[in-house]
N, C-alpha and C. Protein backbone atom coordinates (compact mmCIF):
# COMPACT_ATOMS: atom_id res chain seq x y z
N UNK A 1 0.84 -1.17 0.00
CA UNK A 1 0.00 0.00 0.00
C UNK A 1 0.88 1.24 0.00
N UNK A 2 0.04 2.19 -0.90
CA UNK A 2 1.09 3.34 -0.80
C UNK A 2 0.16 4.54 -0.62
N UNK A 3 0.41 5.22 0.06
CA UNK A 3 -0.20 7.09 0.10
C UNK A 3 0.71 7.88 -0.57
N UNK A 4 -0.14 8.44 -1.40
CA UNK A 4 0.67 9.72 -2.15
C UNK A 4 -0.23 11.25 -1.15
N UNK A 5 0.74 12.17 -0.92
CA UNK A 5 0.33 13.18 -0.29
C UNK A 5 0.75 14.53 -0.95
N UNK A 6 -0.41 15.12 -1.30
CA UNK A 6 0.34 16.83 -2.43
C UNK A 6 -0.59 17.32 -1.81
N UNK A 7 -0.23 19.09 -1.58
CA UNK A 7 -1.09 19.80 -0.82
C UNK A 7 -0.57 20.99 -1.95
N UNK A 8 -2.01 21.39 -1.82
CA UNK A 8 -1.88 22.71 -3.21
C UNK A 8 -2.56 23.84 -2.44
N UNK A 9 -1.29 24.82 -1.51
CA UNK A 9 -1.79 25.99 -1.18
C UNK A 9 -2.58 27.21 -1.80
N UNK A 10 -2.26 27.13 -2.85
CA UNK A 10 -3.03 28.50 -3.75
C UNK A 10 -4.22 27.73 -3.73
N UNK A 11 -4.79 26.10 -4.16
CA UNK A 11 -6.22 26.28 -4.53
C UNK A 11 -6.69 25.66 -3.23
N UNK A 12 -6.04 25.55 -1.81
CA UNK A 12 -6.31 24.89 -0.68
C UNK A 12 -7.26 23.80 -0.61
N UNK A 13 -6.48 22.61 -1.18
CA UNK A 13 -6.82 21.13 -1.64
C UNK A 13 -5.85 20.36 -1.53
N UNK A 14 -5.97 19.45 -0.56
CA UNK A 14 -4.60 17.88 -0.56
C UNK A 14 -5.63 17.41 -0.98
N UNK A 15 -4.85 16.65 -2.14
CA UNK A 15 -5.08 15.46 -2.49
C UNK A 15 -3.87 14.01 -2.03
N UNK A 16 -5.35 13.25 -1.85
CA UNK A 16 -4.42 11.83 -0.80
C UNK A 16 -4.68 10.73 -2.20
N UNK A 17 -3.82 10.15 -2.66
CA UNK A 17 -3.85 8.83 -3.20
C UNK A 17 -3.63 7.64 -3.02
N UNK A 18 -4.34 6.46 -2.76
CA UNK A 18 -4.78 5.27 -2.33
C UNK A 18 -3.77 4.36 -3.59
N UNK A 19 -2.59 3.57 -3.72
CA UNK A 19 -2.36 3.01 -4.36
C UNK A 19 -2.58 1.63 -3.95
N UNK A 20 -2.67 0.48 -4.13
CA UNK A 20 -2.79 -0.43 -3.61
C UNK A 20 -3.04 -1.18 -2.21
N UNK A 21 -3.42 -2.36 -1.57
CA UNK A 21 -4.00 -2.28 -0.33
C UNK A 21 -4.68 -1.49 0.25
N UNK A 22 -5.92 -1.44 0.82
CA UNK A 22 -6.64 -0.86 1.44
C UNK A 22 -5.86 -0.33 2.73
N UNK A 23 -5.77 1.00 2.99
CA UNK A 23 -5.32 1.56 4.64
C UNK A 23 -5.66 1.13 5.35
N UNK A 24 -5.05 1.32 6.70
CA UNK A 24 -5.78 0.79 8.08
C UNK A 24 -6.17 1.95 8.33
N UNK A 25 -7.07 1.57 9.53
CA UNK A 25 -7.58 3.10 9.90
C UNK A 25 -6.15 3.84 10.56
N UNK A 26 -5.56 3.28 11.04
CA UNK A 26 -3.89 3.93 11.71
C UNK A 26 -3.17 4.79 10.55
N UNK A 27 -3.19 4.30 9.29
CA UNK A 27 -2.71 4.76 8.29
C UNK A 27 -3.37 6.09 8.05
N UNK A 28 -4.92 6.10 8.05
CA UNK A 28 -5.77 7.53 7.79
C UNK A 28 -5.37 8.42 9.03
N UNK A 29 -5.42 8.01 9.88
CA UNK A 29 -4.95 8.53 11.63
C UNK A 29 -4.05 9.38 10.76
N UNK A 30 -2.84 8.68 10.52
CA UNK A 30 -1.62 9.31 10.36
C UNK A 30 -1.53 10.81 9.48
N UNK A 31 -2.95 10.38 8.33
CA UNK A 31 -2.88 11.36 7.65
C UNK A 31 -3.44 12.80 8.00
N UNK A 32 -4.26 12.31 8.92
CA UNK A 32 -5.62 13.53 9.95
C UNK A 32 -4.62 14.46 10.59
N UNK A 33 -3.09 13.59 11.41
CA UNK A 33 -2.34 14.07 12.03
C UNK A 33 -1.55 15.16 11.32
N UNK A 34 -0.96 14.48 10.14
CA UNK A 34 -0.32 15.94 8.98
C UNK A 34 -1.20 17.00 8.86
N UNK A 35 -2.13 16.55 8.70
CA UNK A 35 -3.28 17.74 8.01
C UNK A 35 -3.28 18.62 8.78
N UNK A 36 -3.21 18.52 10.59
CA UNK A 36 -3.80 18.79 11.32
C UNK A 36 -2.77 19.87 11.88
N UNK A 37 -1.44 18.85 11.70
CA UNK A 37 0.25 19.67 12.09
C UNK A 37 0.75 20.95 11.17
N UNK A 38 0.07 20.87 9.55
CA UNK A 38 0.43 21.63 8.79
C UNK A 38 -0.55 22.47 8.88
N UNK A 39 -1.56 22.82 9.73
CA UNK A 39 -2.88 23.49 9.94
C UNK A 39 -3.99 23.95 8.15
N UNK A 40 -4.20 22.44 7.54
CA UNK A 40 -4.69 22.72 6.67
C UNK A 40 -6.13 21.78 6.46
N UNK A 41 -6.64 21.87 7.89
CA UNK A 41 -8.03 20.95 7.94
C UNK A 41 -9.14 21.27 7.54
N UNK A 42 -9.17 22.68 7.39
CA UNK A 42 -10.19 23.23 6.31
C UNK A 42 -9.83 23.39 4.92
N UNK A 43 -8.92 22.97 4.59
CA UNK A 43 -8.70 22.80 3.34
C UNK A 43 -9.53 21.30 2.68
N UNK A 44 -10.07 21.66 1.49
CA UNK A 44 -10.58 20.69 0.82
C UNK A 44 -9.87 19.18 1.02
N UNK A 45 -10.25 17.94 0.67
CA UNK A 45 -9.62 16.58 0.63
C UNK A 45 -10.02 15.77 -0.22
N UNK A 46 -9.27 15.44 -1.45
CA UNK A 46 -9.52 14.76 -2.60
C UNK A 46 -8.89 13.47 -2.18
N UNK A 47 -9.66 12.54 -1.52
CA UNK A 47 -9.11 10.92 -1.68
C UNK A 47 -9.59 9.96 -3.19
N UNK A 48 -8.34 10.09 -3.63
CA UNK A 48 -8.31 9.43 -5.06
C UNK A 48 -7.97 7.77 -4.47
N UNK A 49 -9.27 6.99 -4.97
CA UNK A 49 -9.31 5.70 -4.71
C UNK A 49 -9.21 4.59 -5.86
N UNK A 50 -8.78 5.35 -6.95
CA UNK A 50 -8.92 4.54 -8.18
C UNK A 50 -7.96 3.50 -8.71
N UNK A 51 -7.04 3.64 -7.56
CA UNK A 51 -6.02 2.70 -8.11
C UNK A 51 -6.56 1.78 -6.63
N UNK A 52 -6.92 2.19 -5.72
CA UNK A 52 -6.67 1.41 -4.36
C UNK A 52 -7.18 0.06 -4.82
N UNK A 53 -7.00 -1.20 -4.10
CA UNK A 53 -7.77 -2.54 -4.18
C UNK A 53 -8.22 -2.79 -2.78
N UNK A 54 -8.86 -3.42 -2.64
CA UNK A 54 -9.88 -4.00 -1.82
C UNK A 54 -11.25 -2.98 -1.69
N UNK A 55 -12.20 -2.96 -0.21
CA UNK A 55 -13.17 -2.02 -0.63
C UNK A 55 -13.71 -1.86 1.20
N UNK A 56 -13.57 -0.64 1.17
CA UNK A 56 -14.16 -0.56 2.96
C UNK A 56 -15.56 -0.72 2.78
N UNK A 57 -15.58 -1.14 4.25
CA UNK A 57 -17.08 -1.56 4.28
C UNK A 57 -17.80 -0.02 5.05
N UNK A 58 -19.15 0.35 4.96
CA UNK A 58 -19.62 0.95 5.67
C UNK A 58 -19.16 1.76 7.24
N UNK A 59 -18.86 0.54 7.70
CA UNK A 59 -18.50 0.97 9.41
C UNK A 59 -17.20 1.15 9.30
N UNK A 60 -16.45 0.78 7.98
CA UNK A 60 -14.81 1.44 7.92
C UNK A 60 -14.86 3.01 7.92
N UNK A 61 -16.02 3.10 6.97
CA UNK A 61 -15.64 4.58 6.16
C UNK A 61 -16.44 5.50 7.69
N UNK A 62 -17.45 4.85 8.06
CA UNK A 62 -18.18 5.63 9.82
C UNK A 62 -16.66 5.95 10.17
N UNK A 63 -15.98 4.81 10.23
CA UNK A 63 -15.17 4.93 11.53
C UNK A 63 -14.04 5.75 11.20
N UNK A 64 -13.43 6.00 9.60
CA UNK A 64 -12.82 7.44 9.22
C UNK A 64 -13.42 8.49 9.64
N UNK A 65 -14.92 8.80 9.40
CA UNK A 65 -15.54 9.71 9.74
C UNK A 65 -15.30 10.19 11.18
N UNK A 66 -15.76 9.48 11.99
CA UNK A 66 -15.59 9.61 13.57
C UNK A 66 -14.60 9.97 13.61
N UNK A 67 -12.36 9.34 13.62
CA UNK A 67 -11.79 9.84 13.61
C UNK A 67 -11.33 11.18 13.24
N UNK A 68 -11.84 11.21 12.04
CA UNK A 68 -11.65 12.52 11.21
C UNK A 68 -12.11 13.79 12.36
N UNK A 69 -13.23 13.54 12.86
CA UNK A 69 -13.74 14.86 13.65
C UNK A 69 -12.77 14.63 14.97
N UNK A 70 -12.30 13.76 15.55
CA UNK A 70 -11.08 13.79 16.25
C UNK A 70 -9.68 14.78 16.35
N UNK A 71 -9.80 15.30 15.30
CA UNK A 71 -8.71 16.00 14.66
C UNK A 71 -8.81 17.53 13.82
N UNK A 72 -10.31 17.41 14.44
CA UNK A 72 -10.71 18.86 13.97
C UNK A 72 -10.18 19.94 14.50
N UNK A 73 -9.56 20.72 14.75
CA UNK A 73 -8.93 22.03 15.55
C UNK A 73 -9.46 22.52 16.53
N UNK A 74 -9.84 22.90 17.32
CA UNK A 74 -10.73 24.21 17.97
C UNK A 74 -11.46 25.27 16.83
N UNK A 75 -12.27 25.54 16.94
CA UNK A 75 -12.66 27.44 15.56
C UNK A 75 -12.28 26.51 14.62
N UNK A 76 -12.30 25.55 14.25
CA UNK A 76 -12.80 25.24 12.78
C UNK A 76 -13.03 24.34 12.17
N UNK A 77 -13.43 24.47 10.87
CA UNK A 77 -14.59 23.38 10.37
C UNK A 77 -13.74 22.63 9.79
N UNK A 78 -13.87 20.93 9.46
CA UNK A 78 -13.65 20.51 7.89
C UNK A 78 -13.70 21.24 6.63
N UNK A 79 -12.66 20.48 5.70
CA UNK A 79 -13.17 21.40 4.86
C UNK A 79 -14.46 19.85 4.23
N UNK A 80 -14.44 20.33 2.79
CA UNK A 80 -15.16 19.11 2.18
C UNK A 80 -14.25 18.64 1.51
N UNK A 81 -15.04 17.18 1.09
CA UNK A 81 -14.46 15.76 1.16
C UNK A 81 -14.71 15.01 -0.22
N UNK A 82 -13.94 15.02 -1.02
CA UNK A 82 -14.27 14.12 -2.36
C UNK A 82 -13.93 12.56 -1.96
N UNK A 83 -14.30 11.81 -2.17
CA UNK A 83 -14.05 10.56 -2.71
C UNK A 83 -14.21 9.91 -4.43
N UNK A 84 -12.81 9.62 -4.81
CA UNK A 84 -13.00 9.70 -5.96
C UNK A 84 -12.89 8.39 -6.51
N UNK A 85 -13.27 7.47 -6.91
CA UNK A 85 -13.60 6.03 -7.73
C UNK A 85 -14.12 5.46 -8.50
N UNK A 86 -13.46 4.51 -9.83
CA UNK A 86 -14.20 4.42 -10.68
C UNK A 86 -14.69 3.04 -10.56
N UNK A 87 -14.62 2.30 -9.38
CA UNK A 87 -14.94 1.06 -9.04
C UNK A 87 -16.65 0.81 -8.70
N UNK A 88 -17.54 -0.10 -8.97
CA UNK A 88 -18.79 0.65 -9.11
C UNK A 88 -19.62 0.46 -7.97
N UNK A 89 -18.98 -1.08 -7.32
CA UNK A 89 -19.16 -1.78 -5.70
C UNK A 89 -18.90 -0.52 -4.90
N UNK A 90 -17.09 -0.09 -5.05
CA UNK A 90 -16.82 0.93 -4.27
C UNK A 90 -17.59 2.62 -3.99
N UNK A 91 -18.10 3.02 -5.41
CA UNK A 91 -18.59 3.85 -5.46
C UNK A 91 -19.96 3.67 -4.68
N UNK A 92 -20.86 2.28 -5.01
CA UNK A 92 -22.40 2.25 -4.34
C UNK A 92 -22.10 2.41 -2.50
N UNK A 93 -20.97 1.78 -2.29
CA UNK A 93 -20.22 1.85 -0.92
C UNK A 93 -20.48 3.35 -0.30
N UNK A 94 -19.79 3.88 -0.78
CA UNK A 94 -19.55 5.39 -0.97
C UNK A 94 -20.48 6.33 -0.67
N UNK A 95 -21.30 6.01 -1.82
CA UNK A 95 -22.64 6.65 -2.30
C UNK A 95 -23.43 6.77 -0.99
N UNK A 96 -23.89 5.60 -0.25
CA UNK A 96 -24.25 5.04 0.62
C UNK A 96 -23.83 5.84 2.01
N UNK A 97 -22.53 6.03 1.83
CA UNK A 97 -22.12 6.48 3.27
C UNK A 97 -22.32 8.17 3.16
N UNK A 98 -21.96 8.79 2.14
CA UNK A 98 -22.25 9.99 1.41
C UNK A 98 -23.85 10.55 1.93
N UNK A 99 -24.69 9.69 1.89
CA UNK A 99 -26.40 9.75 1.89
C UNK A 99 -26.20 10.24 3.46
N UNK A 100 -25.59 8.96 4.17
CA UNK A 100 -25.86 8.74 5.64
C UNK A 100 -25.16 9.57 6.61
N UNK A 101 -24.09 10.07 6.00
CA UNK A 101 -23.34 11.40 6.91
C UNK A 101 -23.72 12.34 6.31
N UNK A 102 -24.13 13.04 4.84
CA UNK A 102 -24.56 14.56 4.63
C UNK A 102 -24.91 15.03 5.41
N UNK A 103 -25.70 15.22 6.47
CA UNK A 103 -25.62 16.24 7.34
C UNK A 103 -24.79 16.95 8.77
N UNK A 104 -23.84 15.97 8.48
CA UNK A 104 -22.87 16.42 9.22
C UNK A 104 -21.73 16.69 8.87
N UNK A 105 -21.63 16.06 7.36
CA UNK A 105 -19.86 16.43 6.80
C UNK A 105 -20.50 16.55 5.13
N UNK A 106 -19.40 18.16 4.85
CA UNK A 106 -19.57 18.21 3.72
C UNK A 106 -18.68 17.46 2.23
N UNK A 107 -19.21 15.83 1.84
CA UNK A 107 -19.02 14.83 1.60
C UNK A 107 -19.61 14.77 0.16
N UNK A 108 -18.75 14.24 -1.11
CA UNK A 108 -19.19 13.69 -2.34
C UNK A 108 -18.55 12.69 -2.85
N UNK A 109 -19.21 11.73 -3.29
CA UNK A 109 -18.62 10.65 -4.46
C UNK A 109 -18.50 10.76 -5.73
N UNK A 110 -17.49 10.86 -6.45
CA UNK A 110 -17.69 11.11 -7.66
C UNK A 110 -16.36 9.46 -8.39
N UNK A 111 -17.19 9.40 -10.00
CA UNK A 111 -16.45 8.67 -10.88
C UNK A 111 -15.65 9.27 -11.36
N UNK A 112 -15.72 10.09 -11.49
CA UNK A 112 -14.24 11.17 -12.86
C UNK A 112 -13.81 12.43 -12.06
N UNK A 113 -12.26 12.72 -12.54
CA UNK A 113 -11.67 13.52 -11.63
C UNK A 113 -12.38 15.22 -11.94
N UNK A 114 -12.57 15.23 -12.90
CA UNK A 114 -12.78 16.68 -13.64
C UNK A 114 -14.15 17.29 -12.88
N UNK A 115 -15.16 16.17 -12.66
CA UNK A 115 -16.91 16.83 -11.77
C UNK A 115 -15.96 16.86 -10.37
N UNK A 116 -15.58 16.12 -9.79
CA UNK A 116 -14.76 16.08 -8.62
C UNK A 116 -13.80 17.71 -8.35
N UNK A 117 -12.71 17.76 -8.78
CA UNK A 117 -12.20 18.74 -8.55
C UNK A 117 -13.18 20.20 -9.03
N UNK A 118 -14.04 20.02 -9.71
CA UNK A 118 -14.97 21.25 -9.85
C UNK A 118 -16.06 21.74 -8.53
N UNK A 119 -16.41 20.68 -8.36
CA UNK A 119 -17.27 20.60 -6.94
C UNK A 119 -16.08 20.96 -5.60
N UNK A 120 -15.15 20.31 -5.54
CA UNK A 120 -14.21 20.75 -4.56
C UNK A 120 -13.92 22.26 -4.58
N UNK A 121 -13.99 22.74 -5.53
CA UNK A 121 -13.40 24.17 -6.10
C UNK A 121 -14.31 25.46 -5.21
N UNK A 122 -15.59 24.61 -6.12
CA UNK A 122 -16.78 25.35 -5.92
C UNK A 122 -17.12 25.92 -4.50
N UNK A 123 -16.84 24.14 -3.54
CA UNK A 123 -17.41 24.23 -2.08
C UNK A 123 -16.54 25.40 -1.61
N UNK A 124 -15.11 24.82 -1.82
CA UNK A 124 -14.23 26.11 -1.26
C UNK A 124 -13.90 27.31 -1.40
N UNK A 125 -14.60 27.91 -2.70
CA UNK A 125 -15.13 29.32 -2.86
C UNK A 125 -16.13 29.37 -2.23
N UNK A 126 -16.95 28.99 -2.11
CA UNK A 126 -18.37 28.89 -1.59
C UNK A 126 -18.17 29.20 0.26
N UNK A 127 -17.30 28.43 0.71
CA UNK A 127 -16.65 28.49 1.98
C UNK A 127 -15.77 30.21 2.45
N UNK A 128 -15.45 30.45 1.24
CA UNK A 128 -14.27 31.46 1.37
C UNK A 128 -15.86 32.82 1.49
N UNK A 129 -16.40 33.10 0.40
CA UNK A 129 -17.44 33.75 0.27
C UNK A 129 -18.15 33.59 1.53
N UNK A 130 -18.66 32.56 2.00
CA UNK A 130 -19.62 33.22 3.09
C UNK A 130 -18.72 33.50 4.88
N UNK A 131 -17.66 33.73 4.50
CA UNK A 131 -16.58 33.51 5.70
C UNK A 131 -16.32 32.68 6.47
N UNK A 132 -16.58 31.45 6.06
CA UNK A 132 -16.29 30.33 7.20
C UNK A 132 -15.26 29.73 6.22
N UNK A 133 -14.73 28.07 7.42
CA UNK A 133 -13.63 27.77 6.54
C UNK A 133 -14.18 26.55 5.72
N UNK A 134 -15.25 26.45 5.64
CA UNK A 134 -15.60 25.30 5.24
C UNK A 134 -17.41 25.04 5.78
């Protein structure tokens, strides 16, 4: 398994890439922790899953979730959250968990990178405009 990690200050978006093996949740931990050290948790999060193999189940992706707010700062929000896959199991996965947290995290699934990074774009103008960070 490999994580790729790029953080793009001008359009305030890391993107995380999933190469092979599925993460442990220790592995996502690890990544909440950078995010968190480089103070860029309201910055957008593009998890590109298209190369990853295997497929979390439901109570995996809860249990990112839960951590994730673990690591939220004091004064501030998440930013929002792409999940990106062209796998179609993984995506209904997704989709699914997407439905069941919307109202607490601002969360999308998408198949193709191009609707993905547009929606990411969007939220975080959208974020910047009404003064919050997310």
């Amino acid at each position: 398994m490999s994580i790729q990690y790029e953080r793009d200050d001008d359009r305030q978006i890391v993107v995380i890439a999933l190469d092979g093996a599925m993460p442990s949740i220790e592995d996502i931990r690890k990544l909440f922790q950078r995010r968190r050290a480089e103070s860029v948790w309201h910055y957008g999060a593009l998890y590109d899953l298209r190369r990853m193999t295997g497929r979390p189940s439901f109570d995996y992706l809860r249990d990112l979730v839960a951590n994730a707010a673990s690591f939220v700062p004091h004064g501030q929000t998440r930013g929002p959250v792409v999940f990106l896959t062209a796998d179609s199991v993984l995506y209904g996965i997704a989709a699914s968990f997407v439905a069941f947290e919307g109202a607490k995290a601002n969360i999308q699934v998408f198949r193709e990178i191009g609707p993905a990074e547009v929606w990411l774009s969007d939220e975080i103008r959208r974020a910047s405009i009404d003064g919050t960070k997310s």
